[in-house]
C-alpha atoms as a PDB file:
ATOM      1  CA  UNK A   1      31.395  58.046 -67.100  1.00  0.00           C
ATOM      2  CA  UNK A   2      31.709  54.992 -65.232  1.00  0.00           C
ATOM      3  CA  UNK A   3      32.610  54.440 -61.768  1.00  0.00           C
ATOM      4  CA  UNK A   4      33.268  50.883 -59.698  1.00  0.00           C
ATOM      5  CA  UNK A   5      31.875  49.566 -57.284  1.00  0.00           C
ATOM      6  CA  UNK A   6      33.991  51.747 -54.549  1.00  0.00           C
ATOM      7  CA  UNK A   7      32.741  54.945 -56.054  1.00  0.00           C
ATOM      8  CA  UNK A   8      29.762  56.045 -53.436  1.00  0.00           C
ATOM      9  CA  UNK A   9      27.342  58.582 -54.567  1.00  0.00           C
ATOM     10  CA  UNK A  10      27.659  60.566 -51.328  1.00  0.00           C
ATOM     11  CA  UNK A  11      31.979  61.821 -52.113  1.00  0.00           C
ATOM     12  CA  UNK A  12      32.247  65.091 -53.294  1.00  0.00           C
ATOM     13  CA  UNK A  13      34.229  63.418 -56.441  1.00  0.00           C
ATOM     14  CA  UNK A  14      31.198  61.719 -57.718  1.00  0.00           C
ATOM     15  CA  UNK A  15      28.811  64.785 -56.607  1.00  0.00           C
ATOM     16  CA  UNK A  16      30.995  66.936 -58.743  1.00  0.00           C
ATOM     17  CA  UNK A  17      30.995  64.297 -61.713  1.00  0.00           C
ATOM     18  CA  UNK A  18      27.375  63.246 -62.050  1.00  0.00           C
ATOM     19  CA  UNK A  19      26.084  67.543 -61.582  1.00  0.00           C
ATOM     20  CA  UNK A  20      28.322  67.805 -64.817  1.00  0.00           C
ATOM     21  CA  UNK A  21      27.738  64.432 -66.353  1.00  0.00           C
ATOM     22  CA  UNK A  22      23.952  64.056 -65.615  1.00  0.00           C
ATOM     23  CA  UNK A  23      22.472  67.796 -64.698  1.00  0.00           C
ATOM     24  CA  UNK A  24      24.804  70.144 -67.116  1.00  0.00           C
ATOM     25  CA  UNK A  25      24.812  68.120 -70.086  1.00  0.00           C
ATOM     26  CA  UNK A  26      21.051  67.549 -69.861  1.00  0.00           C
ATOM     27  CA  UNK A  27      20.010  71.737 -69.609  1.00  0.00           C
ATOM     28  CA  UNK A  28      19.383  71.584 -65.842  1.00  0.00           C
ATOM     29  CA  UNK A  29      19.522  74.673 -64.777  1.00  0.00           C
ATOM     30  CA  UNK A  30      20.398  73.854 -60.874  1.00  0.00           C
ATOM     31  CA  UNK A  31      21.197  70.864 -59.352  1.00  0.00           C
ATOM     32  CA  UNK A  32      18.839  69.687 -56.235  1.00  0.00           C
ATOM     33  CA  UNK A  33      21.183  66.812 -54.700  1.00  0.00           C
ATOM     34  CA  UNK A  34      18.166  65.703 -52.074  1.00  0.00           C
ATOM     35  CA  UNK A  35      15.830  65.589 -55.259  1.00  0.00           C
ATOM     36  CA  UNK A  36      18.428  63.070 -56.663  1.00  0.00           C
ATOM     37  CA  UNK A  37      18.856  61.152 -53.955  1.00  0.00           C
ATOM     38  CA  UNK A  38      15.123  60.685 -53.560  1.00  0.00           C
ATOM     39  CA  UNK A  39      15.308  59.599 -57.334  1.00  0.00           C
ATOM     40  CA  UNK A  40      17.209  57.022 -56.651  1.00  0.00           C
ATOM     41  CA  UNK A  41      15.615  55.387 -53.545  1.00  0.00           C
ATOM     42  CA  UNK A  42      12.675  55.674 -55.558  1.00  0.00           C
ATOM     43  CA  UNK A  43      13.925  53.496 -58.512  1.00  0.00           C
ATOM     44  CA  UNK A  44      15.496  50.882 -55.906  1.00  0.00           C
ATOM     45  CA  UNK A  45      11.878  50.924 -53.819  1.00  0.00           C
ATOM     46  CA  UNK A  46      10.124  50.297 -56.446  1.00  0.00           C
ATOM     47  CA  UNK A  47      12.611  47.377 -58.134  1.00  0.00           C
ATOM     48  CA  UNK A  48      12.054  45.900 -54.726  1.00  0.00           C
ATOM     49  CA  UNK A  49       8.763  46.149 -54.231  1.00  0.00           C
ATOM     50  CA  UNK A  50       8.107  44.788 -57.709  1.00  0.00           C
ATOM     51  CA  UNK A  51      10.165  41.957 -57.260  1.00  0.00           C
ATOM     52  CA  UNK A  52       9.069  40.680 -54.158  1.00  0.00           C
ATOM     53  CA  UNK A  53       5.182  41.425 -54.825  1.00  0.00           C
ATOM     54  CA  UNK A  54       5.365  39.189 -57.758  1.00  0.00           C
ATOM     55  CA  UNK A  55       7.977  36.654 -55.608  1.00  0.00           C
ATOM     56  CA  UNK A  56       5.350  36.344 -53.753  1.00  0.00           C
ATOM     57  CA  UNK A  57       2.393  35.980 -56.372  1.00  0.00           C
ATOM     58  CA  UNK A  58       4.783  33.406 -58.202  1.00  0.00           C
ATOM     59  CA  UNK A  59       4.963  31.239 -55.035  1.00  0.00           C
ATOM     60  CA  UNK A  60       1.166  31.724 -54.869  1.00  0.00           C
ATOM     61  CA  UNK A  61       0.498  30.866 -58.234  1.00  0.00           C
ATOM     62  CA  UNK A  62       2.497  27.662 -57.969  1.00  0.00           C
ATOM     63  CA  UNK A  63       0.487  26.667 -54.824  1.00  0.00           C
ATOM     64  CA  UNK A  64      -2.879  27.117 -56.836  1.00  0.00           C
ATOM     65  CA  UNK A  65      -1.368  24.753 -59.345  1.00  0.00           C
ATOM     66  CA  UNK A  66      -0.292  22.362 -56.650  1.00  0.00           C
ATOM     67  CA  UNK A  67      -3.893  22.360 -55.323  1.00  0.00           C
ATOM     68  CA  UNK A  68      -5.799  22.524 -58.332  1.00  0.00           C
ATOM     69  CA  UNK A  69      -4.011  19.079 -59.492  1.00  0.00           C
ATOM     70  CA  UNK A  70      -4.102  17.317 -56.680  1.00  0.00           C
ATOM     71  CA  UNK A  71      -7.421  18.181 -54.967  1.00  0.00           C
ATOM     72  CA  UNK A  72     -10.876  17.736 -55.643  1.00  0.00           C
ATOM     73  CA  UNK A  73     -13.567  21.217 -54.336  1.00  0.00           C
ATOM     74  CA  UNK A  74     -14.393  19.042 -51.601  1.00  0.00           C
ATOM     75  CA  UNK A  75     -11.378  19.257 -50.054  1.00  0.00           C
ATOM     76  CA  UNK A  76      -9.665  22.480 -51.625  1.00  0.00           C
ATOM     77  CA  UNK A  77     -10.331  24.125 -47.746  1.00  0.00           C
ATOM     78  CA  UNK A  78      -8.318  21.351 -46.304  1.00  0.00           C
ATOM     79  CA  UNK A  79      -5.208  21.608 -48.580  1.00  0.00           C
ATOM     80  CA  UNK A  80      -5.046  24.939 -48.332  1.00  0.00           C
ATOM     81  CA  UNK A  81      -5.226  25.168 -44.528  1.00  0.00           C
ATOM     82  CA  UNK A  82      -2.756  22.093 -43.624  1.00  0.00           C
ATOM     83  CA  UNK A  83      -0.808  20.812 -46.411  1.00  0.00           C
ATOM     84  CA  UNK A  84       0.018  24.017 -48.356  1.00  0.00           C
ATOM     85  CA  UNK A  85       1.394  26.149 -45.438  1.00  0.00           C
ATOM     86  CA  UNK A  86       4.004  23.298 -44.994  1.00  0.00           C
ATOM     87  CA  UNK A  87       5.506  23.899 -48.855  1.00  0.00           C
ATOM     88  CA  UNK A  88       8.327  26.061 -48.564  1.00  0.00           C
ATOM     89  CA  UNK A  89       9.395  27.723 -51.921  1.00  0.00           C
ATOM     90  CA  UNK A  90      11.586  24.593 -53.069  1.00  0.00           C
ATOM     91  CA  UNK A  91       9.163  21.965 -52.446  1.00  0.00           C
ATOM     92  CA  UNK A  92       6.711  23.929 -54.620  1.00  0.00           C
ATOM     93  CA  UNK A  93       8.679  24.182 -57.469  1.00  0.00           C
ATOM     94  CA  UNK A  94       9.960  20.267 -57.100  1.00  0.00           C
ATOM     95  CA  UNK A  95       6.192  19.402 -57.378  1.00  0.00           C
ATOM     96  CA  UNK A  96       5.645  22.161 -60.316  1.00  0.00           C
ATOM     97  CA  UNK A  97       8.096  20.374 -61.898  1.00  0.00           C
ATOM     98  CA  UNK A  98       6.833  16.693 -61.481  1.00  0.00           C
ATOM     99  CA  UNK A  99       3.154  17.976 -62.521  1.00  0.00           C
ATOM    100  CA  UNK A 100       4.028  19.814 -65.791  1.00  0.00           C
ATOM    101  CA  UNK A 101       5.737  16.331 -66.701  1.00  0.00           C
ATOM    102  CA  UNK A 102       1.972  15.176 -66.502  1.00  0.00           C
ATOM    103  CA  UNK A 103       0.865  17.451 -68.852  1.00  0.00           C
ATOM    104  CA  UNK A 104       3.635  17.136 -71.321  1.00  0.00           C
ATOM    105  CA  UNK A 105       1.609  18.920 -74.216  1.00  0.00           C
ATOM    106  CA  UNK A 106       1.305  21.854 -72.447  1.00  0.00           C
ATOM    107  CA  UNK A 107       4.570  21.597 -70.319  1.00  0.00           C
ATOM    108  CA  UNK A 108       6.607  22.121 -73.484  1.00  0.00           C
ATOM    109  CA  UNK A 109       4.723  25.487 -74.013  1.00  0.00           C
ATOM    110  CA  UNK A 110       7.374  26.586 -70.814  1.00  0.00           C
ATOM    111  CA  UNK A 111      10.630  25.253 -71.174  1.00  0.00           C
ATOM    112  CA  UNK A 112      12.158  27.624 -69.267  1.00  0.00           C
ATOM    113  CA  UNK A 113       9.623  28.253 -66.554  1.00  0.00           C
ATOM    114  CA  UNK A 114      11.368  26.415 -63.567  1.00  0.00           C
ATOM    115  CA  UNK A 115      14.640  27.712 -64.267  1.00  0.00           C
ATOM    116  CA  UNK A 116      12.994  31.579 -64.752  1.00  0.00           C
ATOM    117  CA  UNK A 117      11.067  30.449 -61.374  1.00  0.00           C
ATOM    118  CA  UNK A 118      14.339  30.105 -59.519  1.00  0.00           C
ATOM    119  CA  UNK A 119      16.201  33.064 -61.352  1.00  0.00           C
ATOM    120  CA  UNK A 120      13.884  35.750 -59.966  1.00  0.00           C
ATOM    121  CA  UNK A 121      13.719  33.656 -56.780  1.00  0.00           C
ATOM    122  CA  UNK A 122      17.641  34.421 -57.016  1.00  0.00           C
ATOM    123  CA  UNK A 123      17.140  37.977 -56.780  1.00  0.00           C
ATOM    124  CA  UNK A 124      14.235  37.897 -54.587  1.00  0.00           C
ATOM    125  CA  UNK A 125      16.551  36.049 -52.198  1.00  0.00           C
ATOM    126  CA  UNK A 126      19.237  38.900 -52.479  1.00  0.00           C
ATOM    127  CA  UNK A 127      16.802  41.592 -51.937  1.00  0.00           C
ATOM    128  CA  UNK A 128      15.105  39.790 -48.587  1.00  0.00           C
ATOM    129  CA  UNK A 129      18.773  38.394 -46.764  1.00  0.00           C
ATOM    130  CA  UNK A 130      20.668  41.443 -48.123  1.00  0.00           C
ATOM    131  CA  UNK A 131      22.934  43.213 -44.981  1.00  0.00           C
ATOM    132  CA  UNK A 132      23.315  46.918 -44.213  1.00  0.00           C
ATOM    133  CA  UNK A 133      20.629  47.872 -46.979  1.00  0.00           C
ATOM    134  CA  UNK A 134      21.639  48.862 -50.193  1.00  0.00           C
ATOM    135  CA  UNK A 135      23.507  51.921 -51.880  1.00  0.00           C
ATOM    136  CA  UNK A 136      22.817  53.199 -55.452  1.00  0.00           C
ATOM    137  CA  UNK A 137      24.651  55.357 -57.611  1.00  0.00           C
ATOM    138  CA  UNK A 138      24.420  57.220 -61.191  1.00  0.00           C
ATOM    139  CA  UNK A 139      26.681  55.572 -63.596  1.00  0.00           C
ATOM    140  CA  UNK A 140      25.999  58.089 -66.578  1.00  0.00           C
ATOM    141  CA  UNK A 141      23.084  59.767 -67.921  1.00  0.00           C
ATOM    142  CA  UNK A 142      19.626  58.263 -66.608  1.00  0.00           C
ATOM    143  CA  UNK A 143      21.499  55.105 -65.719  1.00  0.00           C
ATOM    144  CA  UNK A 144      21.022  53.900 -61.920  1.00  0.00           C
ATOM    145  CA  UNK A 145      22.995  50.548 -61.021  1.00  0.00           C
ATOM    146  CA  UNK A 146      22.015  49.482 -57.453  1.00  0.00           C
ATOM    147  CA  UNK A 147      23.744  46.990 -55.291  1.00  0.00           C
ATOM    148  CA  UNK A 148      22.445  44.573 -53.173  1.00  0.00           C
ATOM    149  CA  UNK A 149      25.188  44.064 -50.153  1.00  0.00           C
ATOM    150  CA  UNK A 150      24.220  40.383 -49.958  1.00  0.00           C
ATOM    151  CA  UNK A 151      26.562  37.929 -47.124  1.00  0.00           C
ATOM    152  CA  UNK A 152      26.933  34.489 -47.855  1.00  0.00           C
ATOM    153  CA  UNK A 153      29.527  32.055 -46.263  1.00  0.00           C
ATOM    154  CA  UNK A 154      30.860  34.928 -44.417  1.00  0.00           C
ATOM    155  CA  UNK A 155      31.970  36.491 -47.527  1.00  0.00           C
ATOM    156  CA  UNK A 156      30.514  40.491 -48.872  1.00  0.00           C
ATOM    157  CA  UNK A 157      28.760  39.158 -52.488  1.00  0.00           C
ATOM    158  CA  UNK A 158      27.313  42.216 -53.770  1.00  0.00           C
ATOM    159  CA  UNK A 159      24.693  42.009 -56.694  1.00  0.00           C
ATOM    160  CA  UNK A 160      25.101  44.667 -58.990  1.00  0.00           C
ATOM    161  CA  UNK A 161      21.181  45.387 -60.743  1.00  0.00           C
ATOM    162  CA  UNK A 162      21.571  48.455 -63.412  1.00  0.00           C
ATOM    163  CA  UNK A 163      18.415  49.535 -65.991  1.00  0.00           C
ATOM    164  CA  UNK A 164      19.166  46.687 -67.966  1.00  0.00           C
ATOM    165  CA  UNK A 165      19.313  43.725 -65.037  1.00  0.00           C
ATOM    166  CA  UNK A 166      16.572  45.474 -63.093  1.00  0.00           C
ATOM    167  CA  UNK A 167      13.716  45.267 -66.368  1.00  0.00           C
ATOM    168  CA  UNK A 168      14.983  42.191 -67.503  1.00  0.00           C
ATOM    169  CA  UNK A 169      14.167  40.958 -63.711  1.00  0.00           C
ATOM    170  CA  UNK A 170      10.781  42.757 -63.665  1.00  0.00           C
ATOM    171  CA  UNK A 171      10.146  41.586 -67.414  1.00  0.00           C
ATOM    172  CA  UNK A 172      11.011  37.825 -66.335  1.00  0.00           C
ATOM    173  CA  UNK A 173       8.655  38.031 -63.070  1.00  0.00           C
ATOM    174  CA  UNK A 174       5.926  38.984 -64.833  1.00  0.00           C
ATOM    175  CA  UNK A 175       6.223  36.318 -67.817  1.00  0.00           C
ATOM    176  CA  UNK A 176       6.769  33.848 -64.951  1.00  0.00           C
ATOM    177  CA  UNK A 177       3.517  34.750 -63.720  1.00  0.00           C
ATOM    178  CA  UNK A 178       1.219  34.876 -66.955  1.00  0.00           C
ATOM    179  CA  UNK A 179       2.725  31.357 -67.696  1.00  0.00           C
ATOM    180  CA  UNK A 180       1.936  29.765 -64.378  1.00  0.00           C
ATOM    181  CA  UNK A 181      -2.007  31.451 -64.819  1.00  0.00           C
ATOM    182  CA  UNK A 182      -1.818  30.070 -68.125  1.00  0.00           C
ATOM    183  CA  UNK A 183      -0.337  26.462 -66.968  1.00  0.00           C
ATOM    184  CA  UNK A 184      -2.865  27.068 -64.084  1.00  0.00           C
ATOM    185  CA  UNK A 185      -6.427  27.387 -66.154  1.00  0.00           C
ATOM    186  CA  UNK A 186      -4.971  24.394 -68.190  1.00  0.00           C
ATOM    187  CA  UNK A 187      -4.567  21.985 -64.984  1.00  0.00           C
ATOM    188  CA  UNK A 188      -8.044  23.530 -63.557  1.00  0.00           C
ATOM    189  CA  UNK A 189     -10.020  22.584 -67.107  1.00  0.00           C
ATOM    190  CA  UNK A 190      -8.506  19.297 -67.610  1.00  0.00           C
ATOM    191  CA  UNK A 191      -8.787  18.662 -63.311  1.00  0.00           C
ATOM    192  CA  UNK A 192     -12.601  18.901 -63.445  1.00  0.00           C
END
C-alpha cells in the first residue's frame, strides 16, 4: 500500500490501513499503536544520529588530512588550535581536493570521494536546518520512509529518506570515512 506524502500516520485512515497491512498480514495478534510509534522514532533517531556522528567524523577526518600534509609534529599543536578551527566544512573539502591532486597515485583510488563527501553532507545539512522536526510513516510491510521538513528560499522542500535512501546514506558515510583513514595513513607515511 502506498500513501503520499499528505498521508500522516496519526489519521484513523492510515491507522486502520497499516493494523491490516503491516500487523494482520504479518500474524500479530494485537496491535500496540504506542509500540509502533516508538518503532518509528527509533529508526529516524538512529538514521540521525548515524548520520551526523559520522558528518562529524568525516569533517574530522578531513582536518587530520589537512594537518597531516601541511604540518610538521612540531607544530601539529599550533594548527590544530588556530588554523583548523577557522575551516568551515567547505574550505576543508576545497583543500581535500587540492591535496589528493598531490598524490595523484593514490587520489585515483577515490574518484568519487569529494562528491560522496558533499552528498552525505547534503543530508546531514537537511537533518541539522530541518523545521518543525520530522514525521514518519509505514508505507507497507517493514518499510519506514521519513521526511525531513527542510525550508529553503522560503519554500517547504521536504526530503523523503525510505529503507533504501536511509542505508544507502549510512552505507556511503561509512565508505567516506574508511577512504579518508585510508587517504589519511597514506599522506601521514609519505609526510614523514
Amino acid at each position: 500500500m502506498n500513501y503520499s506524502n499528505d498521508d500522516l500516520i496519526n489519521t484513523d485512515a492510515i491507522e486502520d490501513e497499516i493494523i491490516e497491512d503491516y500487523f494482520m498480514d504479518n500474524d500479530f495478534p494485537t496491535f500496540d499503536f504506542s509500540k509502533f510509534h516508538q518503532d518509528l522514532d527509533r529508526i529516524t533517531q538512529n538514521f540521525i544520529t548515524t548520520i551526523l556522528t559520522r558528518s562529524i567524523s568525516i569533517e574530522d577526518k578531513m582536518g587530520d588530512i589537512i594537518l597531516h600534509h601541511f604540518c610538521k609534529k612540531d607544530k601539529v599543536n599550533e594548527f590544530q588550535g588556530i588554523i583548523l578551527p577557522r575551516l568551515g566544512f567547505s574550505s576543508k573539502v576545497q583543500i581535500l581536493k587540492q591535496i589528493m591532486t598531490q598524490y595523484q597515485e593514490t587520489s585515483e583510488d577515490y574518484p568519487t570521494l569529494i562528491k560522496d563527501i558533499r552528498d552525505v553532507y547534503r543530508i546531514r545539512n537537511a537533518i541539522a536546518h530541518r523545521k518543525m522536526g520530522w514525521t514518519a510513516r509505514s508505507t507497507q510491510a517493514h518499510e519506514t520512509t521519513i521526511t525531513l521538513n527542510l525550508f529553503k528560499d522560503g519554500e517547504n522542500k521536504p526530503v523523503l529518506l525510505d529503507n533504501e535512501n536511509r542505508e544507502k546514506y549510512e552505507i556511503l558515510s561509512q565508505q567516506c570515512l574508511d577512504d579518508l583513514q585510508k587517504f589519511q595513513n597514506y599522506v601521514m607515511k609519505n609526510n614523514n
